[in-house]
Every structure is written in structure tokens, then in C-alpha cells.
Protein backbone atom coordinates (compact mmCIF):
# COMPACT_ATOMS: atom_id res chain seq x y z
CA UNK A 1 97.13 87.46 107.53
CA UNK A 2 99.33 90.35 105.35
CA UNK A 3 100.89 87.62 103.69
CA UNK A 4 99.38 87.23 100.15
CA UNK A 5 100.85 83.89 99.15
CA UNK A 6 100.12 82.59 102.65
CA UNK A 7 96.66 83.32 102.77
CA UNK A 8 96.09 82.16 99.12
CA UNK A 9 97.35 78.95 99.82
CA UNK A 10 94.99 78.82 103.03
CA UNK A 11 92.04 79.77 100.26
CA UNK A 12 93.38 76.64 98.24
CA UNK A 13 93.16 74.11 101.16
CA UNK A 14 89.55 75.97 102.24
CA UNK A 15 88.72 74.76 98.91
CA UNK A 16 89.93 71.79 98.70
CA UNK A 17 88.29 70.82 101.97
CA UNK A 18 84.83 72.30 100.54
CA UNK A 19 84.67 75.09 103.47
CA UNK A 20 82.76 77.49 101.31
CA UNK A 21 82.61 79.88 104.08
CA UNK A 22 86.22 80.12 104.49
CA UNK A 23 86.90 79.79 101.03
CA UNK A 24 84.95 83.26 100.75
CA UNK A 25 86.55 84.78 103.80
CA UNK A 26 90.12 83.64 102.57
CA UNK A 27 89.71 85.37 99.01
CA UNK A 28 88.92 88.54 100.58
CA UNK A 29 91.41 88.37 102.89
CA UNK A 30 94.19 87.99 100.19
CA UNK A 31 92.20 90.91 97.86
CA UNK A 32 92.82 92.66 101.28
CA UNK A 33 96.43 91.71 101.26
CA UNK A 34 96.99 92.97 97.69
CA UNK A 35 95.59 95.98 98.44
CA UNK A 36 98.05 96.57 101.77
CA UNK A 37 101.10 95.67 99.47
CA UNK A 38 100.17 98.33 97.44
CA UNK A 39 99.28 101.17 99.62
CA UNK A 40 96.34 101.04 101.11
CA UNK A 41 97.00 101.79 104.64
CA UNK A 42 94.17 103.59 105.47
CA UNK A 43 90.66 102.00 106.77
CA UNK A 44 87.30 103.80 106.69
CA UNK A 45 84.27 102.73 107.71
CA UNK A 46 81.19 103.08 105.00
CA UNK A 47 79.31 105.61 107.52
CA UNK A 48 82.30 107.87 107.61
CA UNK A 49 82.71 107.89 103.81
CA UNK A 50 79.54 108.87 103.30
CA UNK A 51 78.84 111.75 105.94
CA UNK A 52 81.80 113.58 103.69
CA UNK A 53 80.41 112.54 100.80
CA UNK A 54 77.02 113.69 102.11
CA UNK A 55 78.18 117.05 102.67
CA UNK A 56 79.03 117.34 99.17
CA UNK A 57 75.72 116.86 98.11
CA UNK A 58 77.21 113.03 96.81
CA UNK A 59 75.58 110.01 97.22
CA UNK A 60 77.55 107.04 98.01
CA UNK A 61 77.87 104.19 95.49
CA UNK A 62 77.67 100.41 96.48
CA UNK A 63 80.80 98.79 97.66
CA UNK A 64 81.76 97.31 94.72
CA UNK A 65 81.35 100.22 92.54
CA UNK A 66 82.98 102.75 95.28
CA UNK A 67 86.15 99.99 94.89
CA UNK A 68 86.37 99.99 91.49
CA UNK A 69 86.12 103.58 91.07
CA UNK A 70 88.78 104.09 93.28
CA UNK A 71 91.35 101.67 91.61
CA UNK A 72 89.91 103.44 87.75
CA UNK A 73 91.76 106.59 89.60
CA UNK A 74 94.92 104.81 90.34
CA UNK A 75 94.13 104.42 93.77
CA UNK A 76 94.59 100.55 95.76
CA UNK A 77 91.24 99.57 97.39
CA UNK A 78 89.55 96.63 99.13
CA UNK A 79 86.93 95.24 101.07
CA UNK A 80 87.96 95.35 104.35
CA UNK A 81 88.05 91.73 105.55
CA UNK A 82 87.22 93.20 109.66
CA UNK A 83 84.15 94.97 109.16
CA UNK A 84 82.03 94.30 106.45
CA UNK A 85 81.15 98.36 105.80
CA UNK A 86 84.41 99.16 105.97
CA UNK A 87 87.22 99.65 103.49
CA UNK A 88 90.78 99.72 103.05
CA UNK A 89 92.57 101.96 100.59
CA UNK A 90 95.72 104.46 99.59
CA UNK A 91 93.04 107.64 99.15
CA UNK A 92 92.64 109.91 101.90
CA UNK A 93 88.89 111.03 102.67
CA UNK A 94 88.89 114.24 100.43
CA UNK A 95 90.24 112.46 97.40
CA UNK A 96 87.41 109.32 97.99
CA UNK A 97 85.39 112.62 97.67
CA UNK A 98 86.51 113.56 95.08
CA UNK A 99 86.84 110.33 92.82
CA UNK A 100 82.89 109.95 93.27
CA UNK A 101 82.66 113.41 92.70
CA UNK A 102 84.25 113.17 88.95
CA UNK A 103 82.67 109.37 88.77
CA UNK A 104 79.19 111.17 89.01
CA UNK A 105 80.28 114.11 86.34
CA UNK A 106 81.49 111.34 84.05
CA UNK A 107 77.95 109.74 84.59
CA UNK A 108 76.17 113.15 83.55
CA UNK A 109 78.15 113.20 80.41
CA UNK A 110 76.89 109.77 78.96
């Protein structure tokens, strides 16, 4: 399951086979993968992210954005393929904080 080019080739066959399900399960599961292999060790769930962002006065963005906001700030993040509000990254809580915290200043600015 930590095997990138394992569960890639598992997506492949999924696809091959037409098992869109797995096919979608599969590509998240390698993202997921990727994302070990490059540090992120750490798993939080979506409610726990945003109490501490909630006590910053923060919102918390969608998934996707959260993700992508956390690899612009040279963090590794991904979906967590477990639990779907859940993620898996190299941040610790504070600096999730904090990356939404200059994400939103960035947003003021514009």
C-alpha cells in the first residue's frame, strides 16, 4: 500500500478492467504514497485542523485548497486514503496554522 509503483500499477489494471471505483481509490492511494516518500508522516483529521485553526480566528479552506496550500509552502500533503476528512502531511499543526494564516494575508493583498 506504501509502495508507489505497486499501487500505480494496481490503478493501471483497475483501469484496464473498467473498475472506476477502484481506479479512483488506487490514484489516491499512490498520491498518498508520494506524499509518505516525501515526509508526510503525520495524519490529522479535518475536525482537528480546524478547532486550531478556529482558535485563530481562521477559517478552514476546502480540501483541495488546504493541500495545495500546503505543498505552495514546501510542505508534502495528501488526501488521506483512510478517512476521507483526514489528511496526511510533513507540517505539524501550528505550521498548517500558520500556512492558512499567510494564505489568507496573501488573499487580503489581491
Amino acid at each position: 500500500m506504501h509502495d508507489e509503483a505497486f499501487v500505480h500499477a494496481m490503478e493501471e489494471e483497475a483501469a484496464t478492467r473498467g473498475w472506476d471505483d477502484a481506479e479512483q481509490l488506487l490514484r489516491l492511494m499512490g498520491e498518498e504514497a508520494r506524499a509518505e516518500m516525501g515526509g508526510a508522516l503525520l495524519f490529522y483529521h479535518l475536525g482537528e485542523v480546524q478547532r486550531s485553526l478556529a482558535a485563530r480566528g481562521l477559517r478552514q479552506p476546502p480540501l483541495a485548497v488546504l493541500i495545495e496550500a500546503l505543498r505552495a509552502a514546501g510542505h508534502t500533503a495528501s488526501a488521506s486514503h483512510s478517512e476521507r476528512k483526514a489528511i496526511k502531511v510533513s507540517a505539524t499543526l501550528d505550521q498548517i496554522v500558520e500556512v492558512v494564516a499567510a494564505a489568507g494575508r496573501q488573499g487580503e493583498t489581491k
